[in-house]
PDB file of N, CA and C in Angstrom:
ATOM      1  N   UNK A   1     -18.731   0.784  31.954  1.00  0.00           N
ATOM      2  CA  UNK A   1     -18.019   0.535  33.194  1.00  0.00           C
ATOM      3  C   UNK A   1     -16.781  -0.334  32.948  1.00  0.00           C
ATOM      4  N   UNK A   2     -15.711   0.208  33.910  1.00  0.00           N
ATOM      5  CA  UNK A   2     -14.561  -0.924  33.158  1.00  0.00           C
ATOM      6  C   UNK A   2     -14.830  -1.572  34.735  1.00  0.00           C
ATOM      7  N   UNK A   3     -13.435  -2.979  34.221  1.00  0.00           N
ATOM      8  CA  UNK A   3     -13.863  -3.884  35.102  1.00  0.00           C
ATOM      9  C   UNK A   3     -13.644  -3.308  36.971  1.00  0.00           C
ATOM     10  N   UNK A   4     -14.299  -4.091  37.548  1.00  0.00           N
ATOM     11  CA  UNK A   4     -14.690  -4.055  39.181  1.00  0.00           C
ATOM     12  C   UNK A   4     -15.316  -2.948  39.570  1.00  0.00           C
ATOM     13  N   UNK A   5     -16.041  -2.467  38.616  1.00  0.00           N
ATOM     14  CA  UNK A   5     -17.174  -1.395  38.791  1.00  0.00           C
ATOM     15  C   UNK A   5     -16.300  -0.277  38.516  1.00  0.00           C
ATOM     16  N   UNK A   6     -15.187   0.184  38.107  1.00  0.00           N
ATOM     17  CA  UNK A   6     -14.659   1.522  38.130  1.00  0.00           C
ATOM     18  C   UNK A   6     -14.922   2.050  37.167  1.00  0.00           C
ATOM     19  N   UNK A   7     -15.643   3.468  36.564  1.00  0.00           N
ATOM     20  CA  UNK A   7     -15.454   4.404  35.021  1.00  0.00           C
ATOM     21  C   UNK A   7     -14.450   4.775  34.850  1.00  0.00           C
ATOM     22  N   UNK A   8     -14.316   5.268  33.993  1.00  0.00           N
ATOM     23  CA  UNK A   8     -13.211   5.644  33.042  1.00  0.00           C
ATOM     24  C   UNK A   8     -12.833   6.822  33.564  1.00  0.00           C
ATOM     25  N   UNK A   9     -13.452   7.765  34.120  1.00  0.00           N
ATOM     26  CA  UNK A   9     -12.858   8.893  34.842  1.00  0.00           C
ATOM     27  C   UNK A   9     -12.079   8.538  36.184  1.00  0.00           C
ATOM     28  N   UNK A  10     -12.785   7.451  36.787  1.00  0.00           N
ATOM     29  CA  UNK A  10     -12.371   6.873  37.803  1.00  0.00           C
ATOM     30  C   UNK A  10     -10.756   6.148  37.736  1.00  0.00           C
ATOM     31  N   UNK A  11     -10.600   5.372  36.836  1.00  0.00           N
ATOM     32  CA  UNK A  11      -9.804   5.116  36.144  1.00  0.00           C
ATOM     33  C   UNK A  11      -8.537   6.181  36.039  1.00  0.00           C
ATOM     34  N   UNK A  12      -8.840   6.597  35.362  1.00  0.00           N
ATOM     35  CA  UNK A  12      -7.821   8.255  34.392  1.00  0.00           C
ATOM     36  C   UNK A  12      -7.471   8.767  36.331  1.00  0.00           C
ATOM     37  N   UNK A  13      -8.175   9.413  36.983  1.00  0.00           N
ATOM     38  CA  UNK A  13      -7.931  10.068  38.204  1.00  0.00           C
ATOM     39  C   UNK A  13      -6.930   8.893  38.707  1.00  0.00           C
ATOM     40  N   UNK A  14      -6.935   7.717  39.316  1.00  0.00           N
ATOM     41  CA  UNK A  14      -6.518   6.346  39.568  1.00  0.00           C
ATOM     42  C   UNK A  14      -4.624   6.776  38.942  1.00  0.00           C
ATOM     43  N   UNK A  15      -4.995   6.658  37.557  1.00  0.00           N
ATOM     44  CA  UNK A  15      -3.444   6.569  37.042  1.00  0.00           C
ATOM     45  C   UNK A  15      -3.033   7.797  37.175  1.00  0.00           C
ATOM     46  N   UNK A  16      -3.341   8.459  37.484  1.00  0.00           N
ATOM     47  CA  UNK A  16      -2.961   9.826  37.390  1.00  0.00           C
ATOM     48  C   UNK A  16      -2.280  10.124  38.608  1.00  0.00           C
ATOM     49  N   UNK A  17      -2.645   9.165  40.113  1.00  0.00           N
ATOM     50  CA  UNK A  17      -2.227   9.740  41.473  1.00  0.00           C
ATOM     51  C   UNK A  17      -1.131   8.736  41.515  1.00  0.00           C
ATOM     52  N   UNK A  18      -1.041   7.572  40.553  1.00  0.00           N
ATOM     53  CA  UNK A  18       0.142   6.686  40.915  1.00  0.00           C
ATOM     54  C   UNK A  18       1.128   7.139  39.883  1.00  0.00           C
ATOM     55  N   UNK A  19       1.138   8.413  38.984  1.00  0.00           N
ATOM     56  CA  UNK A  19       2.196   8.499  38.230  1.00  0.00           C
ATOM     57  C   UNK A  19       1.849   8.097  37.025  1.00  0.00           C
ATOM     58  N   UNK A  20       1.380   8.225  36.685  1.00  0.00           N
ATOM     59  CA  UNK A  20       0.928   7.117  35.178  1.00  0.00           C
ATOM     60  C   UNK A  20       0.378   8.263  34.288  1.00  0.00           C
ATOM     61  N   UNK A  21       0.799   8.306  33.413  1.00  0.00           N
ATOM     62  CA  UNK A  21       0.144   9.271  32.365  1.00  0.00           C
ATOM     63  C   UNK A  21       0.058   8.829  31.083  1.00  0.00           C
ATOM     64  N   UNK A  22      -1.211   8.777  30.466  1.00  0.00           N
ATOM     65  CA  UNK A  22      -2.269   8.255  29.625  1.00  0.00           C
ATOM     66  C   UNK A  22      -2.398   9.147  28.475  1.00  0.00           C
ATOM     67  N   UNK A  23      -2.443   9.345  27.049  1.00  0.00           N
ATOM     68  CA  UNK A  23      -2.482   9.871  26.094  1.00  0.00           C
ATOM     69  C   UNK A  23      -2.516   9.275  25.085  1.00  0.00           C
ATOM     70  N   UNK A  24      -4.005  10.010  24.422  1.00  0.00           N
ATOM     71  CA  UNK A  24      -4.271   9.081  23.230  1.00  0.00           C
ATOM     72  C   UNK A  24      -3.593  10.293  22.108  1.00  0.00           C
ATOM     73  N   UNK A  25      -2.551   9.471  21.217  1.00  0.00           N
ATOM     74  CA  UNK A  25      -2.316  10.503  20.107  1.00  0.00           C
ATOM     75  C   UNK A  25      -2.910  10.664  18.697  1.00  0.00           C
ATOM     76  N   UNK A  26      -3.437  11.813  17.656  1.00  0.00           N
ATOM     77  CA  UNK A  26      -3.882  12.072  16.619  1.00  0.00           C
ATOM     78  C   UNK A  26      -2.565  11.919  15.415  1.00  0.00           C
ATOM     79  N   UNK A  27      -2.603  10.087  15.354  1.00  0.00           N
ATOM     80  CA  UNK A  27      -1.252   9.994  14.410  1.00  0.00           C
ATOM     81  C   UNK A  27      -2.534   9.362  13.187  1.00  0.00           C
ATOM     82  N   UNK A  28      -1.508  10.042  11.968  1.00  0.00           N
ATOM     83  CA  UNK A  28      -1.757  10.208  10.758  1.00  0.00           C
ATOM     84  C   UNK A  28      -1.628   8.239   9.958  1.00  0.00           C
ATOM     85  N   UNK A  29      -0.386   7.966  10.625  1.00  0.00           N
ATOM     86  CA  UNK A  29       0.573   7.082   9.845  1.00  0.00           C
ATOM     87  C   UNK A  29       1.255   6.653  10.719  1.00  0.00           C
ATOM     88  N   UNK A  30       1.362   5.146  11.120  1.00  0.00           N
ATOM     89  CA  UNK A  30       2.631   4.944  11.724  1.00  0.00           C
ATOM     90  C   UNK A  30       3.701   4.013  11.114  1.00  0.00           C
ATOM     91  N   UNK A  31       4.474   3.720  10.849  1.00  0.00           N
ATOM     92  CA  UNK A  31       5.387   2.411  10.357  1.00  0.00           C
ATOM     93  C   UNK A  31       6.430   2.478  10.795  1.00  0.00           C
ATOM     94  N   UNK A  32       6.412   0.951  10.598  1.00  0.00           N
ATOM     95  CA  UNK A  32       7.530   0.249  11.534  1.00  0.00           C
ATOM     96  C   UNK A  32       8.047  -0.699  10.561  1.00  0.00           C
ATOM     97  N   UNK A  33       9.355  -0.747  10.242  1.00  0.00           N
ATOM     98  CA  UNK A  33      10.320  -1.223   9.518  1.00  0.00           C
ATOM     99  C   UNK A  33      11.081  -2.371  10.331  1.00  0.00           C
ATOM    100  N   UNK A  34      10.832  -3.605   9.550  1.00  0.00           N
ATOM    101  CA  UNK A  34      11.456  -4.794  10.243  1.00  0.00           C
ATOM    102  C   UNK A  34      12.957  -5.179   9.388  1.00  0.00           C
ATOM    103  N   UNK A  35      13.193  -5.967  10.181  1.00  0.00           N
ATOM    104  CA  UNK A  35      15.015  -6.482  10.024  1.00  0.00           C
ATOM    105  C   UNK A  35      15.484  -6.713   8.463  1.00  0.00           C
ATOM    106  N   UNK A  36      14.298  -7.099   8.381  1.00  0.00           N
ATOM    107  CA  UNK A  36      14.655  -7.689   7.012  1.00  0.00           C
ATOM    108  C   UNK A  36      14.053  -6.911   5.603  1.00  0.00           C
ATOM    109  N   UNK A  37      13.602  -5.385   6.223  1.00  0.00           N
ATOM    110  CA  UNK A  37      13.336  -4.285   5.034  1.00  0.00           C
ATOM    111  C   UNK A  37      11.798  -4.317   4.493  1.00  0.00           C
ATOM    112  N   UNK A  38      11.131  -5.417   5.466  1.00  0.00           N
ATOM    113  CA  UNK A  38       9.592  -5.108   5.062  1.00  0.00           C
ATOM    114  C   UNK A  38       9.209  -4.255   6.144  1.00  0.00           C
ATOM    115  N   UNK A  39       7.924  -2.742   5.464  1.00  0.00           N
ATOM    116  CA  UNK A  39       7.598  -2.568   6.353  1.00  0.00           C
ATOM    117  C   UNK A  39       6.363  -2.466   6.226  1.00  0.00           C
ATOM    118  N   UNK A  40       5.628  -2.296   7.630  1.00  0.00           N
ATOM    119  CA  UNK A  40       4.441  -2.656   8.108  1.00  0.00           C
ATOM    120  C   UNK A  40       3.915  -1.091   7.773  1.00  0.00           C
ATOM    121  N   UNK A  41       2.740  -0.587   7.162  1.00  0.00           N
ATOM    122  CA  UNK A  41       2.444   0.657   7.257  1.00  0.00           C
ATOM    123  C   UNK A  41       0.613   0.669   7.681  1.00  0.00           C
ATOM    124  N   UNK A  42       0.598   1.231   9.112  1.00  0.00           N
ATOM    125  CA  UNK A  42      -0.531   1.561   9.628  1.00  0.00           C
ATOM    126  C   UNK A  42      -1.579   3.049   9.189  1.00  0.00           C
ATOM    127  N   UNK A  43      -2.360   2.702   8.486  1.00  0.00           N
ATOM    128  CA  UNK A  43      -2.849   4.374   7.830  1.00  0.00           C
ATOM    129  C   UNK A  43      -3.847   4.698   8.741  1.00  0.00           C
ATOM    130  N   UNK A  44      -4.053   6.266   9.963  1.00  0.00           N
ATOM    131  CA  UNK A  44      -4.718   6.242  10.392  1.00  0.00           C
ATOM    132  C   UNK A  44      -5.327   5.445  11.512  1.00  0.00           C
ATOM    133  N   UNK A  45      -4.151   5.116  12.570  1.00  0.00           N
ATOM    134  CA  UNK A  45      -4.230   4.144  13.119  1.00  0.00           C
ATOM    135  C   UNK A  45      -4.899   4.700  14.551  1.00  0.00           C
ATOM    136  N   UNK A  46      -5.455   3.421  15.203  1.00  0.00           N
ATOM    137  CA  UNK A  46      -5.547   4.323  17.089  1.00  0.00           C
ATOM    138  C   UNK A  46      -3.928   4.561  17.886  1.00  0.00           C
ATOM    139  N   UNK A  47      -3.411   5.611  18.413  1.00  0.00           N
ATOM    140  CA  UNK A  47      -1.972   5.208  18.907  1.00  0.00           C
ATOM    141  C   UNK A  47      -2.534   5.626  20.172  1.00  0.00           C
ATOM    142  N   UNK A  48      -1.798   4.766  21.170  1.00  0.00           N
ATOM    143  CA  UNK A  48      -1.673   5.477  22.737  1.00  0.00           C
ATOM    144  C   UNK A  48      -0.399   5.416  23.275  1.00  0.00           C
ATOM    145  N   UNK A  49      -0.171   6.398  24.033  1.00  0.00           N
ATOM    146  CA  UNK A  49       1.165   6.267  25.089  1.00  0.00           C
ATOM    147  C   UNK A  49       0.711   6.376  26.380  1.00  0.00           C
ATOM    148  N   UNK A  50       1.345   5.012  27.197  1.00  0.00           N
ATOM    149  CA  UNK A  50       1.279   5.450  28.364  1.00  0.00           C
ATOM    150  C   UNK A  50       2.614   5.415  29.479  1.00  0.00           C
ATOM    151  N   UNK A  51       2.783   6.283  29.842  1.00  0.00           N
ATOM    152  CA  UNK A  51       4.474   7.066  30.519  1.00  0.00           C
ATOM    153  C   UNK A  51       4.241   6.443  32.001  1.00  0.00           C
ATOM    154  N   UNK A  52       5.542   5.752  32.214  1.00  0.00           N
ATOM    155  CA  UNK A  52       5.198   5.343  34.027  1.00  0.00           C
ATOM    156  C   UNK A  52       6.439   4.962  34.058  1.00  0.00           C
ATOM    157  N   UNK A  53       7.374   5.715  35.080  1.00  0.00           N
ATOM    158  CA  UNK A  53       8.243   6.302  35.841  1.00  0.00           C
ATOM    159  C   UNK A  53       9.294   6.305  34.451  1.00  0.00           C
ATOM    160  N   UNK A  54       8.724   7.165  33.357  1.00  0.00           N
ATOM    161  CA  UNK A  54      10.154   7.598  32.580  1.00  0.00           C
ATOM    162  C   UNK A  54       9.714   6.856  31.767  1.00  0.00           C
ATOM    163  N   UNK A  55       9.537   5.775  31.563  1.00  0.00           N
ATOM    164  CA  UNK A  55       9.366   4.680  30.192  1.00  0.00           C
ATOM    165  C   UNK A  55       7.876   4.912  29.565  1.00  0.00           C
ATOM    166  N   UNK A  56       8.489   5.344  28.385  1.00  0.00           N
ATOM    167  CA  UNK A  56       6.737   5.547  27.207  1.00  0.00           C
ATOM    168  C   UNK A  56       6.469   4.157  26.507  1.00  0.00           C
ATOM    169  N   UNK A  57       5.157   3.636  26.663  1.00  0.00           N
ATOM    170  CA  UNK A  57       5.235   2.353  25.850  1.00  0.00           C
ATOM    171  C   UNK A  57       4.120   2.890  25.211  1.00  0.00           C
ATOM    172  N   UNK A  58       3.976   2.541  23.444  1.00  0.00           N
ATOM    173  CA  UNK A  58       2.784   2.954  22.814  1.00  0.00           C
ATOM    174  C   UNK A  58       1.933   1.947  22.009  1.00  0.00           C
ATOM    175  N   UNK A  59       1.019   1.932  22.141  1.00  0.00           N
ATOM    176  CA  UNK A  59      -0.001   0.683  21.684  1.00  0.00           C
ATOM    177  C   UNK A  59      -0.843   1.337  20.172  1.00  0.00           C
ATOM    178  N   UNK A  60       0.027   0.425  19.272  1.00  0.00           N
ATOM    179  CA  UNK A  60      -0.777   0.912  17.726  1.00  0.00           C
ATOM    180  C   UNK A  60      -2.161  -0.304  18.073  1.00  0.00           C
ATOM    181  N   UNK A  61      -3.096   0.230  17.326  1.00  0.00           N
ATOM    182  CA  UNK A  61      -4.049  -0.568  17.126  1.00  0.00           C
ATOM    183  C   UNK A  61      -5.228  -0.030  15.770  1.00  0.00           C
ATOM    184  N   UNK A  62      -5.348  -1.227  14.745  1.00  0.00           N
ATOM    185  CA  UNK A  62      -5.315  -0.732  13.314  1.00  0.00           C
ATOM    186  C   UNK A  62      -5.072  -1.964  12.259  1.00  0.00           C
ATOM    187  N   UNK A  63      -5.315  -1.686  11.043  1.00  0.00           N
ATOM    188  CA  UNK A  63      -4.737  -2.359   9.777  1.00  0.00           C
ATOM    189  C   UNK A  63      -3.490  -2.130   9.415  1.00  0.00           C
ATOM    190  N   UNK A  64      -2.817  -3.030   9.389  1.00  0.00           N
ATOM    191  CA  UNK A  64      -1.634  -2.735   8.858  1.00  0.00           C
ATOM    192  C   UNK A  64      -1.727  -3.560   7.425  1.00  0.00           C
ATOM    193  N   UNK A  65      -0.991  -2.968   6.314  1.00  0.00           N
ATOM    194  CA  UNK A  65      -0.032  -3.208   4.964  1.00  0.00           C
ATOM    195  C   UNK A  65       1.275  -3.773   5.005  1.00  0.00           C
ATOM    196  N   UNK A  66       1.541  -4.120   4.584  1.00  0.00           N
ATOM    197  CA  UNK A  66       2.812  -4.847   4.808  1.00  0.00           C
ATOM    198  C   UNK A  66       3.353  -3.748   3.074  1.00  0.00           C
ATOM    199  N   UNK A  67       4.698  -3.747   3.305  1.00  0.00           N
ATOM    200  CA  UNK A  67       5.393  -3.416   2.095  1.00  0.00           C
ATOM    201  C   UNK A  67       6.807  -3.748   1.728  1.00  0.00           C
ATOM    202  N   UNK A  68       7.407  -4.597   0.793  1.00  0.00           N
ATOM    203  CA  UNK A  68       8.283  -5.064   0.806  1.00  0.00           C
ATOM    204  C   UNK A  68       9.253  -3.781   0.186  1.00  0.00           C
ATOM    205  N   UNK A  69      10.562  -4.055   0.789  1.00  0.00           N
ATOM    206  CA  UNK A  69      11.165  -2.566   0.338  1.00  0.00           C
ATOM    207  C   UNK A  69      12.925  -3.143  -0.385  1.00  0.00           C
ATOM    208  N   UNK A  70      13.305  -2.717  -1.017  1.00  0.00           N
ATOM    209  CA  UNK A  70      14.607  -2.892  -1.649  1.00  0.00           C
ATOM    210  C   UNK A  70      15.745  -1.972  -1.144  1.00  0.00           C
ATOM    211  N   UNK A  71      16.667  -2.571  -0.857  1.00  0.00           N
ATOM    212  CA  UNK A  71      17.612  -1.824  -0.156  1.00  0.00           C
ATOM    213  C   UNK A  71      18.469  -0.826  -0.854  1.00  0.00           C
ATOM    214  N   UNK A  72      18.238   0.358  -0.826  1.00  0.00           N
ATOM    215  CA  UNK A  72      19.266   1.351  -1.928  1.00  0.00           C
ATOM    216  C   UNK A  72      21.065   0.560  -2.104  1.00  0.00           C
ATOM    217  N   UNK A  73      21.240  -0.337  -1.465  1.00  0.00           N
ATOM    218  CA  UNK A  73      22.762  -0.832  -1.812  1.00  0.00           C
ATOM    219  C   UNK A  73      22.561  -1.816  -2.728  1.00  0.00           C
ATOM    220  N   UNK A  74      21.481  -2.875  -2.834  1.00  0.00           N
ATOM    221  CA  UNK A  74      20.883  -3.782  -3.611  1.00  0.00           C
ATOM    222  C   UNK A  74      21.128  -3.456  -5.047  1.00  0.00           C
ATOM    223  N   UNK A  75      20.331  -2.022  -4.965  1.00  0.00           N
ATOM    224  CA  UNK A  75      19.718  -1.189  -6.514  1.00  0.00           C
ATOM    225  C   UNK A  75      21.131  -0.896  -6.758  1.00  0.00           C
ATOM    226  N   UNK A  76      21.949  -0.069  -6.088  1.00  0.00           N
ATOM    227  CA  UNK A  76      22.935   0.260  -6.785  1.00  0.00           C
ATOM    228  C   UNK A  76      23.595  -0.728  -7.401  1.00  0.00           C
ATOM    229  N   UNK A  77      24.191  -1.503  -6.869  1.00  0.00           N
ATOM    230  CA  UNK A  77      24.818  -2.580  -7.265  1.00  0.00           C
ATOM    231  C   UNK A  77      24.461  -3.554  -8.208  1.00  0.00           C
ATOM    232  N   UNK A  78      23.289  -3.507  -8.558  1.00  0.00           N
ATOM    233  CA  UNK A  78      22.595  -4.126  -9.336  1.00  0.00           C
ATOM    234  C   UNK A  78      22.654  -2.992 -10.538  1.00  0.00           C
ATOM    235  N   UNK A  79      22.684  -1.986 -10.619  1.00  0.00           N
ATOM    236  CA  UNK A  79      22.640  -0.750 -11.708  1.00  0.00           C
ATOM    237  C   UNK A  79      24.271  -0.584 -12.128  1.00  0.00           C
ATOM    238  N   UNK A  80      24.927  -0.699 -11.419  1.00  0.00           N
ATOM    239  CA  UNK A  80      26.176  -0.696 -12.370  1.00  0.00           C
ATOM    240  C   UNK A  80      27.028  -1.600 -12.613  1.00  0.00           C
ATOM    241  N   UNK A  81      26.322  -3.395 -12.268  1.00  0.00           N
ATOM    242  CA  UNK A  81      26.539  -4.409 -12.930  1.00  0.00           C
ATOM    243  C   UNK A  81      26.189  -4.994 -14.037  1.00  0.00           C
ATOM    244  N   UNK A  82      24.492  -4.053 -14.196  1.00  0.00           N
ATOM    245  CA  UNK A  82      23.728  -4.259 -15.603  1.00  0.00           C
ATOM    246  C   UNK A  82      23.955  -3.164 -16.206  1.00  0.00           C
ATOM    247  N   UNK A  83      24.541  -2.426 -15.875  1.00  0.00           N
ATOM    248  CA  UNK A  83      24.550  -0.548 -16.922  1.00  0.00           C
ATOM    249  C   UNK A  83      23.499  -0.186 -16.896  1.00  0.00           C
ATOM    250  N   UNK A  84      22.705  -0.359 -16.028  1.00  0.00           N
ATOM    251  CA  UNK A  84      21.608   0.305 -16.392  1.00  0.00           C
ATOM    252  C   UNK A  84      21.213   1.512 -15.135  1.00  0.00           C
ATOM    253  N   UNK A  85      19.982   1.687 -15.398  1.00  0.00           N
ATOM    254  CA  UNK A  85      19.831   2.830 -14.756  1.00  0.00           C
ATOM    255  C   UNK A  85      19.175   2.575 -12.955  1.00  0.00           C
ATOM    256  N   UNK A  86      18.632   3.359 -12.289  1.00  0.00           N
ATOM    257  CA  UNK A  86      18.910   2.581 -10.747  1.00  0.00           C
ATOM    258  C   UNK A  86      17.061   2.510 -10.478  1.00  0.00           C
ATOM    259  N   UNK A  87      16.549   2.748 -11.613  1.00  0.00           N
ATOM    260  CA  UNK A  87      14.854   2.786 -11.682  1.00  0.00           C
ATOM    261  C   UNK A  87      14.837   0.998 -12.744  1.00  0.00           C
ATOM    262  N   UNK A  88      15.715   1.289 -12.973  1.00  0.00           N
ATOM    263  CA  UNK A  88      15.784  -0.254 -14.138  1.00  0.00           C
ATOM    264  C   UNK A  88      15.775  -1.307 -13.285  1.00  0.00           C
ATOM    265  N   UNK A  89      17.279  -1.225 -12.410  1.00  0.00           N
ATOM    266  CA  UNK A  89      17.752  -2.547 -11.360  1.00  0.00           C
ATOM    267  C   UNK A  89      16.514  -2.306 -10.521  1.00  0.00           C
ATOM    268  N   UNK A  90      15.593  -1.091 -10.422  1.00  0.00           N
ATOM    269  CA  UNK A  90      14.618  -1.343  -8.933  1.00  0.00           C
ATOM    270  C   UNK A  90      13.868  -2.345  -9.339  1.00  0.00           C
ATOM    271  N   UNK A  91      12.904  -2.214 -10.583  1.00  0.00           N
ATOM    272  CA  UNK A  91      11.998  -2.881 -10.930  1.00  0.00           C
ATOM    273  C   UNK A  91      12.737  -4.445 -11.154  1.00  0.00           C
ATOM    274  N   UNK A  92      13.794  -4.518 -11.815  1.00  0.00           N
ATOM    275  CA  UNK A  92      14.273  -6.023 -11.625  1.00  0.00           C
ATOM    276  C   UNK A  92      14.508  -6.618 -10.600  1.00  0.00           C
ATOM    277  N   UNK A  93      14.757  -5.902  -9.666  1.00  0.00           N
ATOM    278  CA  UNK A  93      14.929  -6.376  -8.424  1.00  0.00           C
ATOM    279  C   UNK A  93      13.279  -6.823  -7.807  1.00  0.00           C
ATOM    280  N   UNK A  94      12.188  -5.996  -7.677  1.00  0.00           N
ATOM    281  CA  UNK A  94      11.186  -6.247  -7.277  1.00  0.00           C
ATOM    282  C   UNK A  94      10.645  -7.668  -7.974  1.00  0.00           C
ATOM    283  N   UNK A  95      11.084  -7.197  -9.532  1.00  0.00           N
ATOM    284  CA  UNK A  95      10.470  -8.714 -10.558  1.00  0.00           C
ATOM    285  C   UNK A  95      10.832 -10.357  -9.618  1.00  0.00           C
ATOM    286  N   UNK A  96      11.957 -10.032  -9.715  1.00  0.00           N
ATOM    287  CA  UNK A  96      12.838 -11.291  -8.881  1.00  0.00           C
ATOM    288  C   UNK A  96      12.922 -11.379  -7.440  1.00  0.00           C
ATOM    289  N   UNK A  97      11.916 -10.879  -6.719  1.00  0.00           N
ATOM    290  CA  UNK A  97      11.864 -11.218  -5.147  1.00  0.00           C
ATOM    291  C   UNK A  97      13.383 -10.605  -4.552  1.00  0.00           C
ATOM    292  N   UNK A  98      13.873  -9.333  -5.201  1.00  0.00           N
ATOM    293  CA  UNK A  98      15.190  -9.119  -4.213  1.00  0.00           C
ATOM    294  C   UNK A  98      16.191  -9.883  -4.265  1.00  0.00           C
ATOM    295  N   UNK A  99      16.289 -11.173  -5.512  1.00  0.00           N
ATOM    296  CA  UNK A  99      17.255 -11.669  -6.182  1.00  0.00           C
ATOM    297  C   UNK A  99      18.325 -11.015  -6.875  1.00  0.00           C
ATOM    298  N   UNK A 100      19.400 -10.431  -5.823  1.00  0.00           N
ATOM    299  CA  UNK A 100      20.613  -9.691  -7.015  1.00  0.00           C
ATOM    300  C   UNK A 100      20.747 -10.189  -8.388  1.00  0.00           C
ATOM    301  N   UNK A 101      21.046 -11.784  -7.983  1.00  0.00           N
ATOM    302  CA  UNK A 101      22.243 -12.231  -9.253  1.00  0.00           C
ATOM    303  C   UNK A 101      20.951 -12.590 -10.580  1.00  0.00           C
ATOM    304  N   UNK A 102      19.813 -13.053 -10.462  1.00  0.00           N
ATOM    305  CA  UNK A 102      18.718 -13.084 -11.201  1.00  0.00           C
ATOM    306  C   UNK A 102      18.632 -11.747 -12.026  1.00  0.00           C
ATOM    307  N   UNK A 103      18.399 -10.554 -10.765  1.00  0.00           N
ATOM    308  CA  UNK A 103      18.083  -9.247 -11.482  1.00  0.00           C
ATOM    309  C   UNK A 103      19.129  -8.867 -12.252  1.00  0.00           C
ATOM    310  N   UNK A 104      20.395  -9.043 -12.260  1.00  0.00           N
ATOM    311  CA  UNK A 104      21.442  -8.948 -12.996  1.00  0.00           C
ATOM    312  C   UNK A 104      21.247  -9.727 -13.811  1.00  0.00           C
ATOM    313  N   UNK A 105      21.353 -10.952 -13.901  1.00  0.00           N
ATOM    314  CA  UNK A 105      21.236 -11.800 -15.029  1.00  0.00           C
ATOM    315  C   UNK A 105      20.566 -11.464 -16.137  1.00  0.00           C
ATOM    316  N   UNK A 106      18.668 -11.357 -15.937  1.00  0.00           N
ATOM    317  CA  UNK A 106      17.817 -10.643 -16.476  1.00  0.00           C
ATOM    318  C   UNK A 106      18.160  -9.546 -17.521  1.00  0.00           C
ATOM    319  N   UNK A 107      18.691  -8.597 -16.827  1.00  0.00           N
ATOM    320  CA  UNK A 107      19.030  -7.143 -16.892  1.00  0.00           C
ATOM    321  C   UNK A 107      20.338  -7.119 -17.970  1.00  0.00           C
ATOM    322  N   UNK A 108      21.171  -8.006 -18.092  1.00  0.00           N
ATOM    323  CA  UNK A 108      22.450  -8.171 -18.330  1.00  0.00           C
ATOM    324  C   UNK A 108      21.938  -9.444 -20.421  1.00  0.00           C
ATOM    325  N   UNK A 109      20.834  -9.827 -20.060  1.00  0.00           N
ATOM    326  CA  UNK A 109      19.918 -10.567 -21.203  1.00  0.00           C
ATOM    327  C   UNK A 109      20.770 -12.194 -21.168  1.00  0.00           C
ATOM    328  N   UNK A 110      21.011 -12.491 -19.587  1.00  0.00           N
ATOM    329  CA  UNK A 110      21.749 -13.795 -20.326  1.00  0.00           C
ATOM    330  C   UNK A 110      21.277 -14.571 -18.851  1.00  0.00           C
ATOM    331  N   UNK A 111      19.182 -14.567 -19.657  1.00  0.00           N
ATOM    332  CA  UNK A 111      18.429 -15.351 -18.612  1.00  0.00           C
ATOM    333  C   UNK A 111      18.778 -16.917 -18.787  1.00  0.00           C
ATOM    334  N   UNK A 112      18.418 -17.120 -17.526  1.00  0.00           N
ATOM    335  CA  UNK A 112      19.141 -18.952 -17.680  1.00  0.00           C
ATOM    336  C   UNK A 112      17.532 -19.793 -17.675  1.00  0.00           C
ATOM    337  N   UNK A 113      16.864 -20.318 -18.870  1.00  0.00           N
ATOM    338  CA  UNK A 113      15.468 -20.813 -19.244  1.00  0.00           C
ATOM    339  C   UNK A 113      16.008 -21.915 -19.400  1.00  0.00           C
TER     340      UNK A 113
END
């Protein structure tokens, strides 16, 4: 029973006469990419949408991963400051927390110890 005695059919009929439309979706994967290039990856998550007058709002609910991501302008730039290749600057870049001038440094052999 949900709350003040109403079921869930009761419910669903309810949103249904004020406009409201309810849908649970069969998502695989969801992610969501934040400002700063980490993203959050939900595997198999619960998703819902619910639509009321035009506006869809959707409720993930789930584990999320977090994944830190390197910016393809990063890598480049980092690959043809060290000559190297753009799988080379990735991994230096990851080594060094997304430190350009480190991963260059590194990469370039003139680490500062």
């Amino acid at each position: 029973m949900m709350p003040g005695g109403m079921n869930p059919k009761q419910m669903g009929r309810m949103m249904k006469q004020m406009g409201i439309k309810n849908e649970d979706l069969a998502a695989k994967e969801v992610i969501i990419t934040l400002e700063d290039g980490t993203k959050l990856v939900f595997e198999n998550p619960s998703v819902n949408m619910i639509e009321m007058q035009g506006q869809k709002t959707y409720t993930i609910s789930g584990s999320a991963k977090e994944e830190n991501s390197i910016p393809q302008d990063d890598i480049k730039m980092v690959a043809e400051q060290a000559s190297v290749s753009e799988e080379e600057a990735k991994k230096a870049l990851e080594e060094n927390d997304g430190d350009i001038a480190e991963a260059i440094s590194k990469l370039s052999g003139k680490d500062s110890e």
